[in-house]
Protein backbone atom coordinates (compact mmCIF):
# COMPACT_ATOMS: atom_id res chain seq x y z
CA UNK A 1 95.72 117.88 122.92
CA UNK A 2 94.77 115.44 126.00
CA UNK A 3 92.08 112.44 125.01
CA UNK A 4 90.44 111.07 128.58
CA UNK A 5 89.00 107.97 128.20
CA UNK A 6 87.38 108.05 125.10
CA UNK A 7 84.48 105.72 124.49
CA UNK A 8 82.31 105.08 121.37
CA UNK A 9 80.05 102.89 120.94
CA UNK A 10 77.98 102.30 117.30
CA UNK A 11 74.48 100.92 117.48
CA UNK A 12 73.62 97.63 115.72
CA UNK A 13 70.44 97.66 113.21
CA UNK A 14 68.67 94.44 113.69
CA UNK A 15 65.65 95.46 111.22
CA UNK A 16 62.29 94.97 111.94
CA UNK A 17 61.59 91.41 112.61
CA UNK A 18 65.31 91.64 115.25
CA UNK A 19 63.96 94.89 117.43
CA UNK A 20 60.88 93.14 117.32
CA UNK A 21 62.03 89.87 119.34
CA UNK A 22 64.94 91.03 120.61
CA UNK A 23 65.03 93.22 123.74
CA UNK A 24 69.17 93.93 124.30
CA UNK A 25 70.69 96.27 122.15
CA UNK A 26 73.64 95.33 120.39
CA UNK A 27 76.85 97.88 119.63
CA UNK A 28 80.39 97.88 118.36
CA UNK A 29 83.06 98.66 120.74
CA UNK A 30 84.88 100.79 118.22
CA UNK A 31 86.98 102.74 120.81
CA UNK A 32 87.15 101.62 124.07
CA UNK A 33 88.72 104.11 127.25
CA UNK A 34 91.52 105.52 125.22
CA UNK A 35 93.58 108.15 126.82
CA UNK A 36 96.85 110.05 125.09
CA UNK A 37 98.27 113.88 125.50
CA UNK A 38 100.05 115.44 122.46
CA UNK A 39 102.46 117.96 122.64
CA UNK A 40 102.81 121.07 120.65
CA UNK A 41 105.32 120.38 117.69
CA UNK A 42 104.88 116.09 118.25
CA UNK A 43 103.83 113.19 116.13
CA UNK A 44 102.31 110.41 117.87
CA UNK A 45 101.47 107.50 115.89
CA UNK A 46 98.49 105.44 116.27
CA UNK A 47 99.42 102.11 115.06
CA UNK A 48 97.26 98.44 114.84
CA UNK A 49 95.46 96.29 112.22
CA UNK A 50 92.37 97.21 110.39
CA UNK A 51 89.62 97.78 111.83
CA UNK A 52 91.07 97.98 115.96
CA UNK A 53 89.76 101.78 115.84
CA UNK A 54 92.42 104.40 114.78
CA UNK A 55 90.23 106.48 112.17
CA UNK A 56 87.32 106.31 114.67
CA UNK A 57 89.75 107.70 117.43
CA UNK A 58 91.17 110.18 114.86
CA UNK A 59 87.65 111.76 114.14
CA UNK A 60 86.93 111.92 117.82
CA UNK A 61 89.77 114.00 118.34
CA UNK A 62 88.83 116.41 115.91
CA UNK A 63 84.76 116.19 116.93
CA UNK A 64 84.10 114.68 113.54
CA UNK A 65 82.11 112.22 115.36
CA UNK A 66 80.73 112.68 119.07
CA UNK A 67 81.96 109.83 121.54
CA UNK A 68 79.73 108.13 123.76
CA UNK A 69 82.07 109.09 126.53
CA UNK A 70 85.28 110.81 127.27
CA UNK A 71 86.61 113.64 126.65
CA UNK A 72 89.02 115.69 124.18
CA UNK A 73 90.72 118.99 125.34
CA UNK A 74 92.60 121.17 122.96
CA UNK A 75 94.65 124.15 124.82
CA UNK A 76 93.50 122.86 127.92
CA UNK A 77 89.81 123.37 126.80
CA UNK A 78 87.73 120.44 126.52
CA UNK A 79 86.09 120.71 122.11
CA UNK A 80 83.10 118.21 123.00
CA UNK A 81 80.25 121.18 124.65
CA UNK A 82 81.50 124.40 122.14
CA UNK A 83 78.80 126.13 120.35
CA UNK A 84 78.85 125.37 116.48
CA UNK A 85 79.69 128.53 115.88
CA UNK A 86 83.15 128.45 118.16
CA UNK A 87 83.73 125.12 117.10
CA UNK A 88 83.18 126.32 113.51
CA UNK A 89 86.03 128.74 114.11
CA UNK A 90 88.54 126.58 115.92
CA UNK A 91 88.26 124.37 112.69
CA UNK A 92 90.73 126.70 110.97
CA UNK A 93 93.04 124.87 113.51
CA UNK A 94 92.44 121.47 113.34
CA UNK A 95 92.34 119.67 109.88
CA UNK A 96 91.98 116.10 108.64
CA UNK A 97 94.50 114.50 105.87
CA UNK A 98 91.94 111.78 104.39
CA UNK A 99 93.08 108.30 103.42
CA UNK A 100 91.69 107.83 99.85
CA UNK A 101 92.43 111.28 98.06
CA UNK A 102 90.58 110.15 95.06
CA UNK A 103 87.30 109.44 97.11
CA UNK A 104 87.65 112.80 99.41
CA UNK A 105 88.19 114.94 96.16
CA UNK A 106 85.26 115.66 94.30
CA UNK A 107 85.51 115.16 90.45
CA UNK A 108 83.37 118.32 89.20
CA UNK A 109 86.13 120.89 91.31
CA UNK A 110 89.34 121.21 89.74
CA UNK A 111 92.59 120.94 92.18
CA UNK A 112 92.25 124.72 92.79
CA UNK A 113 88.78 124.72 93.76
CA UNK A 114 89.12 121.92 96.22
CA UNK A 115 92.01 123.43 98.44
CA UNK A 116 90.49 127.05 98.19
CA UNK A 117 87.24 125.75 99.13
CA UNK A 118 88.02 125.14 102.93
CA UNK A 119 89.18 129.12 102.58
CA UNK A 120 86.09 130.21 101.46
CA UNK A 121 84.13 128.94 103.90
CA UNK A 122 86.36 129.99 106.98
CA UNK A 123 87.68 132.94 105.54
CA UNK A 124 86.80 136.35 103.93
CA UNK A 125 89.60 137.07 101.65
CA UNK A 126 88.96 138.33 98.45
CA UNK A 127 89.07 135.48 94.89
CA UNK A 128 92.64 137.22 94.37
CA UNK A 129 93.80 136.57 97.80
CA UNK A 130 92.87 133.01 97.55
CA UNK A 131 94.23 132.14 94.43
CA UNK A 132 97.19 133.41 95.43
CA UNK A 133 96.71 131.16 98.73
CA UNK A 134 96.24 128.07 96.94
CA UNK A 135 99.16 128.57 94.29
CA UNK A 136 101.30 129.03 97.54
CA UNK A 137 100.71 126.36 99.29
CA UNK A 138 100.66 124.22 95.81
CA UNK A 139 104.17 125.03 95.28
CA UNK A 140 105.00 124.49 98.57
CA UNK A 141 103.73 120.81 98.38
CA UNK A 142 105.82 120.21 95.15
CA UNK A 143 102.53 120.45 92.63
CA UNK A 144 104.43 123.02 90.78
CA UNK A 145 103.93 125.02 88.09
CA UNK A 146 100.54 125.64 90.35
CA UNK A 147 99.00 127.68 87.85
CA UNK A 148 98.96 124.74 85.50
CA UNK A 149 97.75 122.27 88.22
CA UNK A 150 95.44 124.44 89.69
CA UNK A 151 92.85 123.98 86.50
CA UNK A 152 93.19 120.34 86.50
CA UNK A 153 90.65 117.83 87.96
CA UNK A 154 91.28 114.96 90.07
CA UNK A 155 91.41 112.46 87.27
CA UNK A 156 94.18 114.01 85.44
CA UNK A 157 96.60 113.71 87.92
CA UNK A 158 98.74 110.45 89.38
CA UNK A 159 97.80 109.48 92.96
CA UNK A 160 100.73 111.04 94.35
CA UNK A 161 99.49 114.25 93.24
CA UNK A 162 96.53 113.48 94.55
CA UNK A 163 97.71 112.88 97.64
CA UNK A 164 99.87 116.43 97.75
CA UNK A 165 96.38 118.29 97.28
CA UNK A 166 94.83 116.48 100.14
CA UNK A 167 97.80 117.50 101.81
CA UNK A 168 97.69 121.15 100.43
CA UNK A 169 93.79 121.13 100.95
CA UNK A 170 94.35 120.45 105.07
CA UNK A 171 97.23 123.00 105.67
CA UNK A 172 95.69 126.04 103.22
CA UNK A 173 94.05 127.48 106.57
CA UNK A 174 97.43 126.84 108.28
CA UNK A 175 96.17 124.96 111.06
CA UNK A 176 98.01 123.70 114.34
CA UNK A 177 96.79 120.20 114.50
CA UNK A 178 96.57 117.81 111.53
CA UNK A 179 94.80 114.18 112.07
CA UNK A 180 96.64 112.05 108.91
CA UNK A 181 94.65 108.76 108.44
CA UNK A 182 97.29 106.45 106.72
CA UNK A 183 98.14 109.59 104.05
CA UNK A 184 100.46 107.38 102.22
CA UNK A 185 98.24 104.14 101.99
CA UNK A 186 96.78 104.87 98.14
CA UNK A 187 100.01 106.08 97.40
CA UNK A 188 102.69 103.90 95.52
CA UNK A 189 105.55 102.56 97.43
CA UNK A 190 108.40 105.00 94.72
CA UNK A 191 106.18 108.30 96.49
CA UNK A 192 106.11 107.30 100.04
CA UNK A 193 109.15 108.19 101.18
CA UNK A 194 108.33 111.72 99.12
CA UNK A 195 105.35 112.37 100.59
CA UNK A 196 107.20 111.54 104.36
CA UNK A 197 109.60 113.66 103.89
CA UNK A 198 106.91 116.47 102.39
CA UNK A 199 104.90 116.02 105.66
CA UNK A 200 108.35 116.29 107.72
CA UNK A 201 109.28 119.67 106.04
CA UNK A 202 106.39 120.83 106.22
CA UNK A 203 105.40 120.29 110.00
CA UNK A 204 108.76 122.16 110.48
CA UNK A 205 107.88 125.06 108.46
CA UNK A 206 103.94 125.37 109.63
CA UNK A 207 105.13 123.91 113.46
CA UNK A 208 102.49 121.27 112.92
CA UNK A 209 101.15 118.81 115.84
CA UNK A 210 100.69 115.33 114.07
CA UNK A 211 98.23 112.51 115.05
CA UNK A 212 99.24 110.09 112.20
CA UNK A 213 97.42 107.22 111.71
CA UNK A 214 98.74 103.59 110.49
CA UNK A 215 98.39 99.95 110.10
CA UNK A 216 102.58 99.83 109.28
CA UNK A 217 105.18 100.45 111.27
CA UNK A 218 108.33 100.85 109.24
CA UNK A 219 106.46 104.35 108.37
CA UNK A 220 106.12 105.31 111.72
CA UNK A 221 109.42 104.62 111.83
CA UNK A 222 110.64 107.41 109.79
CA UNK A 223 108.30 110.42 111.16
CA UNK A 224 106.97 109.42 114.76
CA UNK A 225 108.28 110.52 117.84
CA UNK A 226 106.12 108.64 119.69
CA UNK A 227 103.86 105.32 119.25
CA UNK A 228 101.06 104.00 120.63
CA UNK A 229 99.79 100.79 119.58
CA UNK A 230 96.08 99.64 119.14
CA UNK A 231 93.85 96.55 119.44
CA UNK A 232 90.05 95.98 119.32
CA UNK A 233 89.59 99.61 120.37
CA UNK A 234 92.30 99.85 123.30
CA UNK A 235 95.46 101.12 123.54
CA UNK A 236 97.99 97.84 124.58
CA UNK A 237 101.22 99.71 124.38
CA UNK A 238 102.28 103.50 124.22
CA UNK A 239 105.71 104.92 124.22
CA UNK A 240 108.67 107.24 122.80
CA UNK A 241 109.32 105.50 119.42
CA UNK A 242 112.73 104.12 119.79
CA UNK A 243 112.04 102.71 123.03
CA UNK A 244 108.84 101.03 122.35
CA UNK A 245 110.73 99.88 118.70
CA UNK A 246 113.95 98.29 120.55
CA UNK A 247 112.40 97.27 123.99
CA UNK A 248 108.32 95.71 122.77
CA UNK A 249 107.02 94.34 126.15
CA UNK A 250 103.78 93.82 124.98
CA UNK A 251 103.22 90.43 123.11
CA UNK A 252 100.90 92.12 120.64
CA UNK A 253 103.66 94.78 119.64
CA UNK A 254 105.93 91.84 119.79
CA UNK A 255 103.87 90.45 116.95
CA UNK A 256 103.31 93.72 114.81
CA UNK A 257 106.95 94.73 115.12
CA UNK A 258 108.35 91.23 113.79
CA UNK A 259 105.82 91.35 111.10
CA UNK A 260 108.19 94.08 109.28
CA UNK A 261 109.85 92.67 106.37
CA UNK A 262 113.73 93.34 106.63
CA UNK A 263 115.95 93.57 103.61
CA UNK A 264 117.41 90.72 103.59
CA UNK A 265 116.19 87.39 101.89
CA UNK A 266 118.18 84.94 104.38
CA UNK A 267 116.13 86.08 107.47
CA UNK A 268 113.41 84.14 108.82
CA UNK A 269 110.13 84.99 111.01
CA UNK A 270 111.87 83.85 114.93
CA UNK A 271 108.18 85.52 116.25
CA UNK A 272 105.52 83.06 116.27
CA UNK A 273 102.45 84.94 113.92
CA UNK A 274 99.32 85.61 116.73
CA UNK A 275 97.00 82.51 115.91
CA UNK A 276 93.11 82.92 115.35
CA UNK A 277 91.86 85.91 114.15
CA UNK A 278 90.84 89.38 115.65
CA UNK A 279 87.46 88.70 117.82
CA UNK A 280 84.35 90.30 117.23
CA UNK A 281 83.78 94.38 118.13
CA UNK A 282 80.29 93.71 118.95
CA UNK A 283 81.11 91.01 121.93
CA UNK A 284 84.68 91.73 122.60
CA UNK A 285 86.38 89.05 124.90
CA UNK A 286 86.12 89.69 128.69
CA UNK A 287 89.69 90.24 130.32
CA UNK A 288 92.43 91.39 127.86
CA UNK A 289 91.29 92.04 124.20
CA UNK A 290 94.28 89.98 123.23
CA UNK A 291 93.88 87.22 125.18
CA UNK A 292 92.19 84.62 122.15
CA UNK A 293 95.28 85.15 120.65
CA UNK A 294 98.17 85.48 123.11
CA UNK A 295 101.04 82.93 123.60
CA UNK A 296 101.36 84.20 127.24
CA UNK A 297 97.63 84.01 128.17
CA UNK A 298 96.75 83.21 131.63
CA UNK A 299 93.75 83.04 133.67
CA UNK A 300 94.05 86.25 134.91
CA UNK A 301 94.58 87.69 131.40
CA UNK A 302 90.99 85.54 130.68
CA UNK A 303 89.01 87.61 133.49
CA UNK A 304 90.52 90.46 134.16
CA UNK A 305 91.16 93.93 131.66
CA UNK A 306 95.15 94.88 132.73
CA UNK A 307 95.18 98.77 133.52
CA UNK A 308 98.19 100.63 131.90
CA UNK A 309 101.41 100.30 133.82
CA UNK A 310 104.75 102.33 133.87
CA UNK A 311 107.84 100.38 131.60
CA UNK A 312 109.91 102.62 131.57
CA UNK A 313 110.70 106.24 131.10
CA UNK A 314 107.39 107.21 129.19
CA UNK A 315 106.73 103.61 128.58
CA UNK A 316 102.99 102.27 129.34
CA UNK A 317 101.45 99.09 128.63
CA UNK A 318 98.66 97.38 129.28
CA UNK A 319 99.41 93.29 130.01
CA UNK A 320 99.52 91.10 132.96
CA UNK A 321 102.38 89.59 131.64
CA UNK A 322 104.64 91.80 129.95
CA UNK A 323 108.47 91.66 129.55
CA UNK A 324 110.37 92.32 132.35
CA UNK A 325 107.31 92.30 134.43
């Protein structure tokens, strides 16, 4: 998958009375020109605080929403001007792992309804070929004995489990590309590393192409190959995952990456925590988005928005005064 400079914009409702006296139209700059590639068989992680844009950039890249510019190609084919009905069909190939499980599932389908329902619709197997779909993949994604979890309902089952039939739910059509929006955030902290090392087998097994989304970076840690790190709807740093861990020369990743809590109760925070607080999507700050709060802020940073720049081998940022620089 290649993103090109993907822009979206959300319109503001003023009501009545605000249309009415007011002539300029306000929007949030959810995503702001944001450009990536993924390769067959990678994970890139898309990494930042709440709210800087990943599960808007996530449903871009699967046409979930349209963008208000840019463009997404998948195979070298560009998803954003297919008819429904091709786009329809290419759906079998790119799925969505939602965040909340418990909100995504609907309580009047049992677990075996919900994953056989994305067959049903893309598919024409017969109710015996599908049952025996869903048990499959059930078993593969530990919710075994399947026939006894199939006839349950979301209610009756712990959040991990939840979280295994999303999981289930998004591979039954045995897709190539899988968007995971923080799949282990509802989940307690004794499943994560399960449910890690579930997606990990599994994108071995299916060859899976990851986009996984999150606001924490120990996880990415432990399944990313590469990172790229957001803020206020830009991308500030993007990199192969060891080298963007051990060398940060952004100040923002800087931040984020000495924000992870180490083992040990003798260490202390050496990183200074990024003062103020994130501005406002609607009137982002001119120059660098992470100029309010940057230690290293110039003038330059104030007026001008820093293009992405080589660091190294697969290394780009986006500062005027990176590391090294």
């Amino acid at each position: 998958m290649e993103v090109r400079g993907l822009v979206k914009h959300f319109p503001v409702s003023k009501g009545f009375l605000g249309n009415l006296f007011s002539k300029s139209k306000s929007v949030v700059h959810a995503v702001d020109n944001v450009s990536f590639t993924l390769q067959e068989g990678e994970v890139l992680g898309l990494a930042g605080e709440s709210g800087c844009g990943k599960t808007t950039t996530g449903r871009l890249a699967l046409r979930l929403l349209d963008p208000t510019s840019g463009d997404v190609l998948y195979r070298n084919k560009s998803i954003l001007h297919l008819p429904s009905e091709e786009m329809r069909r290419l759906r079998v190939k790119m799925q969505l792992i939602f965040q909340d499980p418990f909100a995504s599932l609907s309580p009047r389908m049992t677990i075996g309804q919900s994953i056989a329902h994305p067959l049903q619709i893309q598919t024409r197997l017969v109710q015996s070929e599908i049952v025996d779909a869903v048990e499959e993949i059930m078993e593969k994604v530990g919710l075994s004995p399947a026939s006894f979890y199939r006839r349950k309902y979301p209610h009756q089952i712990s959040g991990g489990q939840r979280q295994r039939v999303g999981i289930a739910r998004a591979l039954i059509t045995r897709p190539d590309f899988v968007v995971a929006d923080e799949p282990i955030a509802m989940a307690d902290v004794s499943v994560r590393a399960m449910i890690l090392e579930l997606m990990s087998r599994l994108k071995e097994e299916f060859g899976l192409t990851y986009l996984f989304i999150t606001h924490d970076l120990a996880t990415a840690k432990y399944i990313c190959d590469r990172i790229a790190i957001m803020y206020l709807g830009q991308i500030m740093e993007m990199g192969p995952l060891d080298e963007v861990f051990q060398h940060p020369v952004h100040p923002y990743t800087q931040a984020l990456l000495a924000a992870v809590p180490v083992p040990d109760p003798k260490a202390r925070r050496m990183h200074p925590i990024p003062k103020g607080d994130i501005p406002d999507a609607i009137n982002p700050p001119p120059g660098c988005r992470f100029h309010p709060r940057c230690p290293s802020c110039t003038i330059q940073c104030q007026e001008f928005g820093p293009q992405m720049e080589v660091a190294g081998p697969g290394h780009l940022v986006a500062c005027w005064n990176r590391v090294g620089r």
